[in-house]
PDB file of N, CA and C in Angstrom:
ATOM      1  N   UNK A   1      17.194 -86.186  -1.816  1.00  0.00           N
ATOM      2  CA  UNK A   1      16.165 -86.526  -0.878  1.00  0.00           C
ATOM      3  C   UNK A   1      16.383 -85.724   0.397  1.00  0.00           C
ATOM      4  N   UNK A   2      15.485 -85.156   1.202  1.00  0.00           N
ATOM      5  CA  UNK A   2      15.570 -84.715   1.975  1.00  0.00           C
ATOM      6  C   UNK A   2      14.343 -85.742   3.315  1.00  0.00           C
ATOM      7  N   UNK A   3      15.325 -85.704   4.495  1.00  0.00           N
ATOM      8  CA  UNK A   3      14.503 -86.692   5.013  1.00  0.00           C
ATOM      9  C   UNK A   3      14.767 -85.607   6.490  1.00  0.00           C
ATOM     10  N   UNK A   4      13.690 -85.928   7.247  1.00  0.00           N
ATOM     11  CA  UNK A   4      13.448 -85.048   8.595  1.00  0.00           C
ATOM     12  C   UNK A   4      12.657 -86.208   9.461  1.00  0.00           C
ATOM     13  N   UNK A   5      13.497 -85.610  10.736  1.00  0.00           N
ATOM     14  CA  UNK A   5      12.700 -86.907  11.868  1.00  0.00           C
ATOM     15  C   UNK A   5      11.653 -86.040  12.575  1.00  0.00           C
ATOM     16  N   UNK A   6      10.797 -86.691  13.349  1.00  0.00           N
ATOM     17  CA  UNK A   6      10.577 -85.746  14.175  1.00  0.00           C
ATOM     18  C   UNK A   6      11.291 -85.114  15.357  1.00  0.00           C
ATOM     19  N   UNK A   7      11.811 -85.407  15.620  1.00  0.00           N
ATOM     20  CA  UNK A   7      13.019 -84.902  16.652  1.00  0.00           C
ATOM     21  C   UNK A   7      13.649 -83.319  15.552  1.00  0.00           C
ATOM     22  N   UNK A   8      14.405 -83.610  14.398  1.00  0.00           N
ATOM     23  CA  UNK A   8      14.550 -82.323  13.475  1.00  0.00           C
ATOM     24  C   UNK A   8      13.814 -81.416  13.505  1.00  0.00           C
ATOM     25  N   UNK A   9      12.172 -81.718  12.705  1.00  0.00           N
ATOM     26  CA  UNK A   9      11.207 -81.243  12.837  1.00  0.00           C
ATOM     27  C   UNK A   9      11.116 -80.019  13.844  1.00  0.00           C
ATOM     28  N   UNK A  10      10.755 -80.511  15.099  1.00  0.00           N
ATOM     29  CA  UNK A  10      10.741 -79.706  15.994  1.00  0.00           C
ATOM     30  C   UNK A  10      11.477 -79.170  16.606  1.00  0.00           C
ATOM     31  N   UNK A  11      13.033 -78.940  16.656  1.00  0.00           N
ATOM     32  CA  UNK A  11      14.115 -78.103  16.303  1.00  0.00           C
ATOM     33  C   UNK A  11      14.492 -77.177  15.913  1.00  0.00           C
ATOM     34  N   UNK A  12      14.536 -75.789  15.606  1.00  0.00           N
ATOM     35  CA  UNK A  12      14.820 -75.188  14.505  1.00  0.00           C
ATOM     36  C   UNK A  12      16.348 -74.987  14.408  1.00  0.00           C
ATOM     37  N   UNK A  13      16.840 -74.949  13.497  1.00  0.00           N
ATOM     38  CA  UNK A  13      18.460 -75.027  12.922  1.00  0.00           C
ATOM     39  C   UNK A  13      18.965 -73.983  13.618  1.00  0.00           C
ATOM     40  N   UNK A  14      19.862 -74.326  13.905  1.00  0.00           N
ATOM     41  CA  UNK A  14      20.785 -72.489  14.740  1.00  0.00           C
ATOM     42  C   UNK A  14      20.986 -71.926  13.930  1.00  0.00           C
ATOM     43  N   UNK A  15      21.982 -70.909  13.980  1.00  0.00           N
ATOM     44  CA  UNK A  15      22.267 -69.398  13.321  1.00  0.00           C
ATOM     45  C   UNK A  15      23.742 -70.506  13.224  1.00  0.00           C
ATOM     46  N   UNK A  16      24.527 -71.188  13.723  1.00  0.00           N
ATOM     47  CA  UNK A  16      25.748 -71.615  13.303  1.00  0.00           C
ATOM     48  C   UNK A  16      25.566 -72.852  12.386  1.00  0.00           C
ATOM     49  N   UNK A  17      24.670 -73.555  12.400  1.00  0.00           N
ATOM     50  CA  UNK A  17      24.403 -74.585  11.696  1.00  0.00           C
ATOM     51  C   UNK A  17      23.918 -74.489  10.283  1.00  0.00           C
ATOM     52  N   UNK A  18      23.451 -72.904  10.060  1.00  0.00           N
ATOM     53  CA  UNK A  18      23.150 -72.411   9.055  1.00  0.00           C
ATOM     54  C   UNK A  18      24.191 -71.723   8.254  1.00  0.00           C
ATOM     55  N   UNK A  19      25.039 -71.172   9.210  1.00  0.00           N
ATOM     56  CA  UNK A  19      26.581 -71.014   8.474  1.00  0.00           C
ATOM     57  C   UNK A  19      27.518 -72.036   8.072  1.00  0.00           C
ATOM     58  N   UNK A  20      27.564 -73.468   8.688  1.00  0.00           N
ATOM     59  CA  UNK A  20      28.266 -74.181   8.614  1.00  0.00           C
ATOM     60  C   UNK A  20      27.894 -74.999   7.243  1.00  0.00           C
ATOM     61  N   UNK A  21      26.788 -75.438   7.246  1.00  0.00           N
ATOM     62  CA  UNK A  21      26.236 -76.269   6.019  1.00  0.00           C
ATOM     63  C   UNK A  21      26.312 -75.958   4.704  1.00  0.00           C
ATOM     64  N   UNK A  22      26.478 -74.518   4.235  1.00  0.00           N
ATOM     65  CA  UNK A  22      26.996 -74.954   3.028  1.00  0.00           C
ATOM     66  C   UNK A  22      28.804 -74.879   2.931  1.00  0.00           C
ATOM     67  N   UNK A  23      29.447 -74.456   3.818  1.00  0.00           N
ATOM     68  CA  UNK A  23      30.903 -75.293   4.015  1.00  0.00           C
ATOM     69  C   UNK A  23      31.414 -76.310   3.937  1.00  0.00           C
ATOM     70  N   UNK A  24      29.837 -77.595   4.881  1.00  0.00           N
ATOM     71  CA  UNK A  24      30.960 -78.517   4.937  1.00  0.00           C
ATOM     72  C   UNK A  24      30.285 -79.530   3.840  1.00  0.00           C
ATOM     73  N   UNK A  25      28.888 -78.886   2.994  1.00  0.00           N
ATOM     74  CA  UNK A  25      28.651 -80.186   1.915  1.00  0.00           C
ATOM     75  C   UNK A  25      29.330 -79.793   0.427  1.00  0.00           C
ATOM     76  N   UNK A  26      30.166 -78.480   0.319  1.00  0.00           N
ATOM     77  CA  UNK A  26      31.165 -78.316  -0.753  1.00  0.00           C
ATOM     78  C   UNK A  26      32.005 -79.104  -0.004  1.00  0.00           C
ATOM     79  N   UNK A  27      32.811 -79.016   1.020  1.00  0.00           N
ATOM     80  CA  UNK A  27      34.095 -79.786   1.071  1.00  0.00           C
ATOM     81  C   UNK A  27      34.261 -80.925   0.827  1.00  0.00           C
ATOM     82  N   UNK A  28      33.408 -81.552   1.156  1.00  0.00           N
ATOM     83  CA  UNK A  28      33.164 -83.455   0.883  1.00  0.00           C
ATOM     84  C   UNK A  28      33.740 -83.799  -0.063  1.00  0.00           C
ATOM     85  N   UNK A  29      34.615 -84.970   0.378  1.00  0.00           N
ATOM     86  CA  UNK A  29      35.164 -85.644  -1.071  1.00  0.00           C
ATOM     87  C   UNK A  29      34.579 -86.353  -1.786  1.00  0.00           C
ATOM     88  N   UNK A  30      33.149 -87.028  -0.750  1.00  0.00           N
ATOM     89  CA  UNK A  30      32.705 -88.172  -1.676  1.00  0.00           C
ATOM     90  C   UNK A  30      30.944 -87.704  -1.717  1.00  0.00           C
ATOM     91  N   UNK A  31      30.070 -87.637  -2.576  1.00  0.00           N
ATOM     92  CA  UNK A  31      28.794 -87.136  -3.014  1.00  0.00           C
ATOM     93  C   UNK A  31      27.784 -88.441  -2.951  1.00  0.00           C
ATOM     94  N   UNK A  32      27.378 -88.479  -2.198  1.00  0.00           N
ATOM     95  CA  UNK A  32      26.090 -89.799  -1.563  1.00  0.00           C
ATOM     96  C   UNK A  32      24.866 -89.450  -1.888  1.00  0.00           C
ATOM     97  N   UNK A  33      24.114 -90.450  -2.659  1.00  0.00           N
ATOM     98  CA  UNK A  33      22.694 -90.299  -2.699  1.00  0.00           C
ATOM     99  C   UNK A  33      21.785 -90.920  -2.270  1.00  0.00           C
ATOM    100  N   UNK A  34      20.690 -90.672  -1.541  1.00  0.00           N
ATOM    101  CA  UNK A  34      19.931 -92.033  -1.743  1.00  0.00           C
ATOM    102  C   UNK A  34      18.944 -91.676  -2.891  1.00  0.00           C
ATOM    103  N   UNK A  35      18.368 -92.983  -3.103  1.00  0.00           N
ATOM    104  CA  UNK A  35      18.106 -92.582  -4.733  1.00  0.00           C
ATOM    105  C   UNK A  35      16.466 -94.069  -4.142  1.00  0.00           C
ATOM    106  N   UNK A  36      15.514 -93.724  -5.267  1.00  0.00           N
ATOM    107  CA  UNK A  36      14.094 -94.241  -4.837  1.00  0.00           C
ATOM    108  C   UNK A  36      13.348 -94.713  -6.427  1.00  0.00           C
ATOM    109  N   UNK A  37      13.430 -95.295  -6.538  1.00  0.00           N
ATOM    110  CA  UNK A  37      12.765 -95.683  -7.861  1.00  0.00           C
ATOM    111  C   UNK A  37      11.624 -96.047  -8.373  1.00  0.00           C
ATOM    112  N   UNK A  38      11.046 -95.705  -9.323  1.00  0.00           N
ATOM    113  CA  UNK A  38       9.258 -96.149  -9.532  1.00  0.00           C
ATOM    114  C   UNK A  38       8.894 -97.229 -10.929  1.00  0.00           C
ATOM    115  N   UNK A  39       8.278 -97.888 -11.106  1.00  0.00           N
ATOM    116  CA  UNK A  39       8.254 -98.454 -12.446  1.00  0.00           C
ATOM    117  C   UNK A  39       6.757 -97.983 -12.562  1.00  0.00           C
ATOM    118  N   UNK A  40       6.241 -98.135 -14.028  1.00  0.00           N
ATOM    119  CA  UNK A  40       4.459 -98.121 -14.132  1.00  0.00           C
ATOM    120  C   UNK A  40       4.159 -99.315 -13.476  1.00  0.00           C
ATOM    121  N   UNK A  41       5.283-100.317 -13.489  1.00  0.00           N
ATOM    122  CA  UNK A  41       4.428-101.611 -12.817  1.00  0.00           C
ATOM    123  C   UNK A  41       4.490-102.186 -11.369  1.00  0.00           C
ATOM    124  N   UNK A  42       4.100-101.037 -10.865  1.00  0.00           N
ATOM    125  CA  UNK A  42       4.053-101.203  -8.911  1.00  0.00           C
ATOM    126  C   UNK A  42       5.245-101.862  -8.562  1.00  0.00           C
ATOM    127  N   UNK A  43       6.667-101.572  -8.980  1.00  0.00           N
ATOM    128  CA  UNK A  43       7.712-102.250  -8.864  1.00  0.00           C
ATOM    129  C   UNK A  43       8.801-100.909  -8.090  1.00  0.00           C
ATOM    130  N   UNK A  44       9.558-101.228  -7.741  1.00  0.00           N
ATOM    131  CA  UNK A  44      10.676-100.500  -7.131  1.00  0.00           C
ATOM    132  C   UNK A  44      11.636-100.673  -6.840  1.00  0.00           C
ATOM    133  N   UNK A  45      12.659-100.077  -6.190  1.00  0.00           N
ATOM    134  CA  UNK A  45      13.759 -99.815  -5.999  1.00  0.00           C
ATOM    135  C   UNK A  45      14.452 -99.091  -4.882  1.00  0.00           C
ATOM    136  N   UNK A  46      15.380 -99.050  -4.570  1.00  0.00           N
ATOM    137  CA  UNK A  46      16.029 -97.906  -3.335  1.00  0.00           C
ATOM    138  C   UNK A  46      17.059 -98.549  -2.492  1.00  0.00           C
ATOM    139  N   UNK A  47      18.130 -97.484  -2.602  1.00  0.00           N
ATOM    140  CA  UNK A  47      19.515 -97.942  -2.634  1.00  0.00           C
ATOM    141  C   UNK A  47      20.711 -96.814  -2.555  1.00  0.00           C
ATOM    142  N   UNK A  48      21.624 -96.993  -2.212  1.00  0.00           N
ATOM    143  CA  UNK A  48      22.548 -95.217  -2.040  1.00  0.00           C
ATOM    144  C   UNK A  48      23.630 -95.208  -3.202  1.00  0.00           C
ATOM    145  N   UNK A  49      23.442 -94.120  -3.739  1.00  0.00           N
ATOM    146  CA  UNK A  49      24.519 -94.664  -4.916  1.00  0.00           C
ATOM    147  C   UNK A  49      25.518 -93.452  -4.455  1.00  0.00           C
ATOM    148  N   UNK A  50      26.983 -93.465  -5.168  1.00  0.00           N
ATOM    149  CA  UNK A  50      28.015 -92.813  -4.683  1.00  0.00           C
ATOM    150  C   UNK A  50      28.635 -92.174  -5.749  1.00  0.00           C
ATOM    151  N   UNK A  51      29.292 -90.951  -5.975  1.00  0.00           N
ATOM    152  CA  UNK A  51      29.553 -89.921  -7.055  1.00  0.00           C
ATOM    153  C   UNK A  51      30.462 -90.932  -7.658  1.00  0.00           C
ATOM    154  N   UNK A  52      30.380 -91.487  -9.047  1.00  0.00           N
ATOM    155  CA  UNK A  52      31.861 -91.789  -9.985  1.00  0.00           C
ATOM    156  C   UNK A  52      30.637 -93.334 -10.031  1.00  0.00           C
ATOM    157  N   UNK A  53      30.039 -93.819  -9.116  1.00  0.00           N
ATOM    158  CA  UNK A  53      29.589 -95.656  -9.277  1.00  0.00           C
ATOM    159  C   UNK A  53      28.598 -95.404 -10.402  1.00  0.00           C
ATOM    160  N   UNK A  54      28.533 -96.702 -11.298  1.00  0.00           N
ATOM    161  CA  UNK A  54      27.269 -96.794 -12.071  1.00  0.00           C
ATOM    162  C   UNK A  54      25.990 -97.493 -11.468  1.00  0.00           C
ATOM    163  N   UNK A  55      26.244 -98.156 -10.496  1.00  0.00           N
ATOM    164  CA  UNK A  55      25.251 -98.995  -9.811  1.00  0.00           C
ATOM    165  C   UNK A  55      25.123 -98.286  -8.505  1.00  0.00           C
ATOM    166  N   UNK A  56      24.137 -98.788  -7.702  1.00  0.00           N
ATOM    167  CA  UNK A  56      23.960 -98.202  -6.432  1.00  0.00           C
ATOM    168  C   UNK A  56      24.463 -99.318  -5.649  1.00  0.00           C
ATOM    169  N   UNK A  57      24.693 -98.933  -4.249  1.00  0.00           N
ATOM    170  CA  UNK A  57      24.789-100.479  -3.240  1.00  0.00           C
ATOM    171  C   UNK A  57      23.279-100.466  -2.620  1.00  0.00           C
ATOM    172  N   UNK A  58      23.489-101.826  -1.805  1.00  0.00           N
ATOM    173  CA  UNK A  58      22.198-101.751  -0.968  1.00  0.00           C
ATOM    174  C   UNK A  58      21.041-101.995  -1.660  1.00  0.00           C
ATOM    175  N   UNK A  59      21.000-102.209  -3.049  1.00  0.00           N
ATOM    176  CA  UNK A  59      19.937-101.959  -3.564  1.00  0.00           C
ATOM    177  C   UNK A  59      18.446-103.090  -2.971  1.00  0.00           C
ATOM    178  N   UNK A  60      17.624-102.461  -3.069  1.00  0.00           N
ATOM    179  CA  UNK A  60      16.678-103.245  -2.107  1.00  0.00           C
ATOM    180  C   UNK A  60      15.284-102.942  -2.915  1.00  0.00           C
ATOM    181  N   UNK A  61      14.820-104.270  -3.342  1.00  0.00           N
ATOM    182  CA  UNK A  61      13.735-104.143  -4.275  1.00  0.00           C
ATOM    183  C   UNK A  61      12.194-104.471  -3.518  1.00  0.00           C
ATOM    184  N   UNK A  62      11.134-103.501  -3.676  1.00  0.00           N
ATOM    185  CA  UNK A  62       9.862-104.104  -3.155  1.00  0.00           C
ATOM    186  C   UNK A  62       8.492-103.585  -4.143  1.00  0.00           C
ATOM    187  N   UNK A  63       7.727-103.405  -3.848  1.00  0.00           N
ATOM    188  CA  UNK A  63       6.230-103.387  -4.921  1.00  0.00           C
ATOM    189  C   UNK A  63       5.466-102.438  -4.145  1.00  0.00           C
ATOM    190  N   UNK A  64       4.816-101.546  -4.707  1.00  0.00           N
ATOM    191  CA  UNK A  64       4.108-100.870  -4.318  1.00  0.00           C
ATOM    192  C   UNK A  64       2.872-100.183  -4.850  1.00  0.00           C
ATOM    193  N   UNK A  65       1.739 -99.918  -4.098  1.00  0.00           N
ATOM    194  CA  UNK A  65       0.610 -99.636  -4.100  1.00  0.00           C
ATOM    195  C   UNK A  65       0.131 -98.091  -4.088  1.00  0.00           C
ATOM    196  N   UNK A  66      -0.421 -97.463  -4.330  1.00  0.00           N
ATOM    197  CA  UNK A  66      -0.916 -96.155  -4.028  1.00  0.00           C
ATOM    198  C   UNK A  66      -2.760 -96.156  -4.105  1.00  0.00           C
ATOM    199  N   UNK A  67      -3.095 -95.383  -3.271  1.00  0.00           N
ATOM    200  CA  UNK A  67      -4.276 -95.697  -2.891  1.00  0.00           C
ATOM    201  C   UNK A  67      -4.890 -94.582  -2.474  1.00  0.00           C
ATOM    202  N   UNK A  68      -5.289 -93.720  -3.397  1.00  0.00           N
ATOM    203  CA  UNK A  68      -6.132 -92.530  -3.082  1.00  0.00           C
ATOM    204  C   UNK A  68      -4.776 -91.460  -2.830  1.00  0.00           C
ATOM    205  N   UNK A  69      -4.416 -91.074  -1.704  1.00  0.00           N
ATOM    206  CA  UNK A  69      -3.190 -90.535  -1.037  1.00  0.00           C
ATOM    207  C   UNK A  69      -2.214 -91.383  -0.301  1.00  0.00           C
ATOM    208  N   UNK A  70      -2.519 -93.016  -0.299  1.00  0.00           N
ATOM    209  CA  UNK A  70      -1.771 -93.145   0.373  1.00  0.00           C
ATOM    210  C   UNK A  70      -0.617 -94.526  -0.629  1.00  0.00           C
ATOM    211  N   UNK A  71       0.402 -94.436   0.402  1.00  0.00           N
ATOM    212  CA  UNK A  71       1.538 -95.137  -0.636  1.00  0.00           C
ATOM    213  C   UNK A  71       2.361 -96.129   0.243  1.00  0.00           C
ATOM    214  N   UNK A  72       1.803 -97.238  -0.141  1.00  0.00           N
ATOM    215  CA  UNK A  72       2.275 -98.552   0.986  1.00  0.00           C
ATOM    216  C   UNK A  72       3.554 -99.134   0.425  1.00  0.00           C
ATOM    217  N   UNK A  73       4.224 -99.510   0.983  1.00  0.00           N
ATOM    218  CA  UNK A  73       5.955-100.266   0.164  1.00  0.00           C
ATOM    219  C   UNK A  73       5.396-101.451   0.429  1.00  0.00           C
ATOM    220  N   UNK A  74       5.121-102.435  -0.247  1.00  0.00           N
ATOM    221  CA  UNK A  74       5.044-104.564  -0.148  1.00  0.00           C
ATOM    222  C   UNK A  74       6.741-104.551  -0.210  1.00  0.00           C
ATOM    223  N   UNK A  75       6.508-106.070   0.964  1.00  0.00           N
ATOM    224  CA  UNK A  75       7.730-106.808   0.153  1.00  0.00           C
ATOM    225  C   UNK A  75       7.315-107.435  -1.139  1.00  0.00           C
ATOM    226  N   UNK A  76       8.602-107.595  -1.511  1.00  0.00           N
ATOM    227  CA  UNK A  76       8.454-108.124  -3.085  1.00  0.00           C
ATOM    228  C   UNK A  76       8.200-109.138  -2.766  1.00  0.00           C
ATOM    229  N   UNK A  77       8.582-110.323  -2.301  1.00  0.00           N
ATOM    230  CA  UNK A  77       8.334-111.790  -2.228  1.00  0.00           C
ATOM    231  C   UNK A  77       6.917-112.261  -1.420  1.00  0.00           C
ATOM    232  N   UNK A  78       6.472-111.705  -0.277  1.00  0.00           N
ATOM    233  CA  UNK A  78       5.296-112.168   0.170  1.00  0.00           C
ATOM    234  C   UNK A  78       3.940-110.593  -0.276  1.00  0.00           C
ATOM    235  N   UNK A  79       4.436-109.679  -0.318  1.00  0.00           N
ATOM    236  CA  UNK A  79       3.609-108.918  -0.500  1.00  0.00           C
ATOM    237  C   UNK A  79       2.968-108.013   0.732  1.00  0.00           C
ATOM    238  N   UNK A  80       3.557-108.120   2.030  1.00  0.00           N
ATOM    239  CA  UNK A  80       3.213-107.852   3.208  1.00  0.00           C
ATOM    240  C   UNK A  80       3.587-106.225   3.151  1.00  0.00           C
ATOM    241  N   UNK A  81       2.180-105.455   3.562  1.00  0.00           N
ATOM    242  CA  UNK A  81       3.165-104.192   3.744  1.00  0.00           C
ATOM    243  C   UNK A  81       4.141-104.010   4.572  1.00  0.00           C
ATOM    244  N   UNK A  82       5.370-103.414   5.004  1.00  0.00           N
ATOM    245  CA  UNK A  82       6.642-102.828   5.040  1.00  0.00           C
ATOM    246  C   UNK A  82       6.330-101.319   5.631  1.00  0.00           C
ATOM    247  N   UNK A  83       5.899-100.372   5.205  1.00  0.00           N
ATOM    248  CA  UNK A  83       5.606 -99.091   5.225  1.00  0.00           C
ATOM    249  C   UNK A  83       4.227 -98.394   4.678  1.00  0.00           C
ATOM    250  N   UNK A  84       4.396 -97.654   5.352  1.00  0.00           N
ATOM    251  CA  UNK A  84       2.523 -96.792   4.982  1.00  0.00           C
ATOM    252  C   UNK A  84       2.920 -95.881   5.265  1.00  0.00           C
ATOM    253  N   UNK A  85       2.840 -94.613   4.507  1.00  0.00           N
ATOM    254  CA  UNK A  85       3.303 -93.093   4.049  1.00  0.00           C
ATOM    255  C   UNK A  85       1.635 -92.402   3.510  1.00  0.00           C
ATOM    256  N   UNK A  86       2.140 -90.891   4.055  1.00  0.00           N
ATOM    257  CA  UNK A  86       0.692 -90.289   3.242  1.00  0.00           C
ATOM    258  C   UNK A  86       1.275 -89.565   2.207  1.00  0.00           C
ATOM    259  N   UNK A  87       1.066 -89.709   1.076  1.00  0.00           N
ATOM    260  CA  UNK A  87       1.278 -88.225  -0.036  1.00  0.00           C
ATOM    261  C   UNK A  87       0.772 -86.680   0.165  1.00  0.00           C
ATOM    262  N   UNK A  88       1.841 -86.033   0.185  1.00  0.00           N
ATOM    263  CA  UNK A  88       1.749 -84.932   0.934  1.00  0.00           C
ATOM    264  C   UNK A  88       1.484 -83.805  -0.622  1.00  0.00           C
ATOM    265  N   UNK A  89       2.305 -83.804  -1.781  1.00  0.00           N
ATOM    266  CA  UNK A  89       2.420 -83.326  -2.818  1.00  0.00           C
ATOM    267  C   UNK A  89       3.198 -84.779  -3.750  1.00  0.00           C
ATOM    268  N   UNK A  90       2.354 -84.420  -4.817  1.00  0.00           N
ATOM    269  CA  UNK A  90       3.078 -85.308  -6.078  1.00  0.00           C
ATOM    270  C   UNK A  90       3.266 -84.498  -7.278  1.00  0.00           C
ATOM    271  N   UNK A  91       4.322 -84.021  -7.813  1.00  0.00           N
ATOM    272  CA  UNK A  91       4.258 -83.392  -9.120  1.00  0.00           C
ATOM    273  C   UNK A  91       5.513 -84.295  -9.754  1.00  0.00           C
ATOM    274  N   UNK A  92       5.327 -83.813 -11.113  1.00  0.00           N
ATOM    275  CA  UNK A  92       6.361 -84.708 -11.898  1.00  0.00           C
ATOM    276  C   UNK A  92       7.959 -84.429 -11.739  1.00  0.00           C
ATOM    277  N   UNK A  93       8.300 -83.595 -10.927  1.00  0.00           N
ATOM    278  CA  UNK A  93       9.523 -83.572 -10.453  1.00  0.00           C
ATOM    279  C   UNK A  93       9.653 -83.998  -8.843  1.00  0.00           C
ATOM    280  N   UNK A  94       8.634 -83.448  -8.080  1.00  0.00           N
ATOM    281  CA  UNK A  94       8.952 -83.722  -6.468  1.00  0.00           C
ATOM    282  C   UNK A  94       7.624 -85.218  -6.009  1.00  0.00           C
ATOM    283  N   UNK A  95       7.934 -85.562  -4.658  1.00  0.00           N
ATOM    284  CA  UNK A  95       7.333 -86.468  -4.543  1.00  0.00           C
ATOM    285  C   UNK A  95       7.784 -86.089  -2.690  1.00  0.00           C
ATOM    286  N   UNK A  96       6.592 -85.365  -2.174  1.00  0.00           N
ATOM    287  CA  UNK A  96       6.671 -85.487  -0.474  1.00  0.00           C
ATOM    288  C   UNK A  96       5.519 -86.111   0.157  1.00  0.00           C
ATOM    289  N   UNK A  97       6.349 -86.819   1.069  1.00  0.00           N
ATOM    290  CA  UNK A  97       5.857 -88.056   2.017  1.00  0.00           C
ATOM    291  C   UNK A  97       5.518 -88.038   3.009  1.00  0.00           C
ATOM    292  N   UNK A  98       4.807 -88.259   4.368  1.00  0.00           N
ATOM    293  CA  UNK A  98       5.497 -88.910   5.822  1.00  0.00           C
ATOM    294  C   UNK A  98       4.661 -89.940   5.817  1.00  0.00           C
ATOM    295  N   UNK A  99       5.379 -90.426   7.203  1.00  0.00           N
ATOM    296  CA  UNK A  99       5.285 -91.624   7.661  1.00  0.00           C
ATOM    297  C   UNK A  99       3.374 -91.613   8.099  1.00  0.00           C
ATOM    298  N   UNK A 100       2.804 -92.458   7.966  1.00  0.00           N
ATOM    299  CA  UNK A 100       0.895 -92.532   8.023  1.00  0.00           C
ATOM    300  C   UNK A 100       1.137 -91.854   9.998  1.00  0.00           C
ATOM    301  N   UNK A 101       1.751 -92.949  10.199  1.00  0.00           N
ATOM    302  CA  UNK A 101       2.299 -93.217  11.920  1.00  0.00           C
ATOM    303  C   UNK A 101       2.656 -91.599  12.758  1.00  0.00           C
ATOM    304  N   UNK A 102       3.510 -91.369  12.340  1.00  0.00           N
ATOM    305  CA  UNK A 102       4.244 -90.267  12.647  1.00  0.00           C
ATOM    306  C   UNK A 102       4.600 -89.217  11.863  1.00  0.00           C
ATOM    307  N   UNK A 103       3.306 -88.569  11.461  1.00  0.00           N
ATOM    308  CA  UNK A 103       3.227 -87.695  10.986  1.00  0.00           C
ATOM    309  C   UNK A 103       3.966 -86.333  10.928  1.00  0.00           C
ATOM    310  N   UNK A 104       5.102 -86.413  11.609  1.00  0.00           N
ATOM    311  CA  UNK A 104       6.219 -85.524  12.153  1.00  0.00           C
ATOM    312  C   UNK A 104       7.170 -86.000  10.884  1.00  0.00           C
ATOM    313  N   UNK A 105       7.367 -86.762  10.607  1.00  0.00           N
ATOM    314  CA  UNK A 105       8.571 -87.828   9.782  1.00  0.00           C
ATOM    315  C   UNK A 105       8.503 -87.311   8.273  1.00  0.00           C
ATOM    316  N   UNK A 106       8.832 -86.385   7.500  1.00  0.00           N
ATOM    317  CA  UNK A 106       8.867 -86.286   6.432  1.00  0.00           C
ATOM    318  C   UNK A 106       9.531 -86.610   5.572  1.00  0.00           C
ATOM    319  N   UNK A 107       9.651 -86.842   3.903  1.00  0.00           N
ATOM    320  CA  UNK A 107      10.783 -87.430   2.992  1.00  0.00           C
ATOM    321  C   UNK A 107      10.483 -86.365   1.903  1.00  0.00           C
ATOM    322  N   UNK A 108      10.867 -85.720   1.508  1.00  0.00           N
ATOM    323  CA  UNK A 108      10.873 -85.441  -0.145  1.00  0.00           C
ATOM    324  C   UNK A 108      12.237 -85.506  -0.815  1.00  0.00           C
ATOM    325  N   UNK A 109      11.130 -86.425  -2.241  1.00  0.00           N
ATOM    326  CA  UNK A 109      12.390 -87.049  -3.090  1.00  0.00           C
ATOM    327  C   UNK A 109      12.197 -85.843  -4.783  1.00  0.00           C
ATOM    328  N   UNK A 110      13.186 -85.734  -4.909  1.00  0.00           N
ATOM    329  CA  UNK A 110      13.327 -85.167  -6.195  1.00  0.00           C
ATOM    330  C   UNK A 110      13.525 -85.718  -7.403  1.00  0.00           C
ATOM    331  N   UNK A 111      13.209 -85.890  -8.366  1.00  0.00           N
ATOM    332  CA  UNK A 111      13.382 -86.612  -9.722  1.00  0.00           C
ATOM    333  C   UNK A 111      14.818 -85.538 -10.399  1.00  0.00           C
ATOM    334  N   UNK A 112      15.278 -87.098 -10.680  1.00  0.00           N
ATOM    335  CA  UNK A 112      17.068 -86.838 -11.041  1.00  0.00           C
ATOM    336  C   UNK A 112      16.465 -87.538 -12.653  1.00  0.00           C
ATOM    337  N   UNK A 113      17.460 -87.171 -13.402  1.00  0.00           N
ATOM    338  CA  UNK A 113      17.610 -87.763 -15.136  1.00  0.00           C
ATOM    339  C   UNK A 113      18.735 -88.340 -15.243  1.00  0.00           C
TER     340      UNK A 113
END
């Protein structure tokens, strides 16, 4: 997943920050994901899972809607939206987002197997 604030956004990366990054995400001992889940049945998922775990932590379940372009998170229990995102691109591997609000705020998630 790649997630950008707007503050990032409008930033551009230095010339050292561009040398540094692929240094220091080989060195890492430990490999973090966040990870986003879809069912056919407006159901979900999302939670950080960690290199070696079979389960994720955090896991945090809610329901969701899509609606022309747009893609609301419900809570699971009352059904209240939570979040409102616009679909930016959907293909069967990528899935990019932002926030309806702050259109600066981007997410793209990648489909893992």
């Amino acid at each position: 997943m790649e997630n950008k604030t707007c503050f990032e956004s409008q930033l551009p990366e230095s010339e050292t920050e561009k040398e540094l990054l692929p240094a220091m995400s080989s060195s890492s001992q430990t490999s973090v994901a966040k990870l986003i889940r879809f069912d056919t049945k407006s159901r979900g998922e999302s939670g950080i899972f960690t290199k070696g775990a079979k389960k994720g932590s955090g896991m945090t379940a809610f329901q969701y809607k899509v609606n022309g372009n747009e893609l609301l998170l419900l809570d699971k229990k009352s059904g209240i939206m939570t979040q409102h995102f616009v679909i930016d691109e959907l293909s069967e591997s990528t899935l990019k987002i932002h926030d309806a609000i702050k259109d600066c705020e981007s997410r793209t998630f990648s489909r893992v197997k």
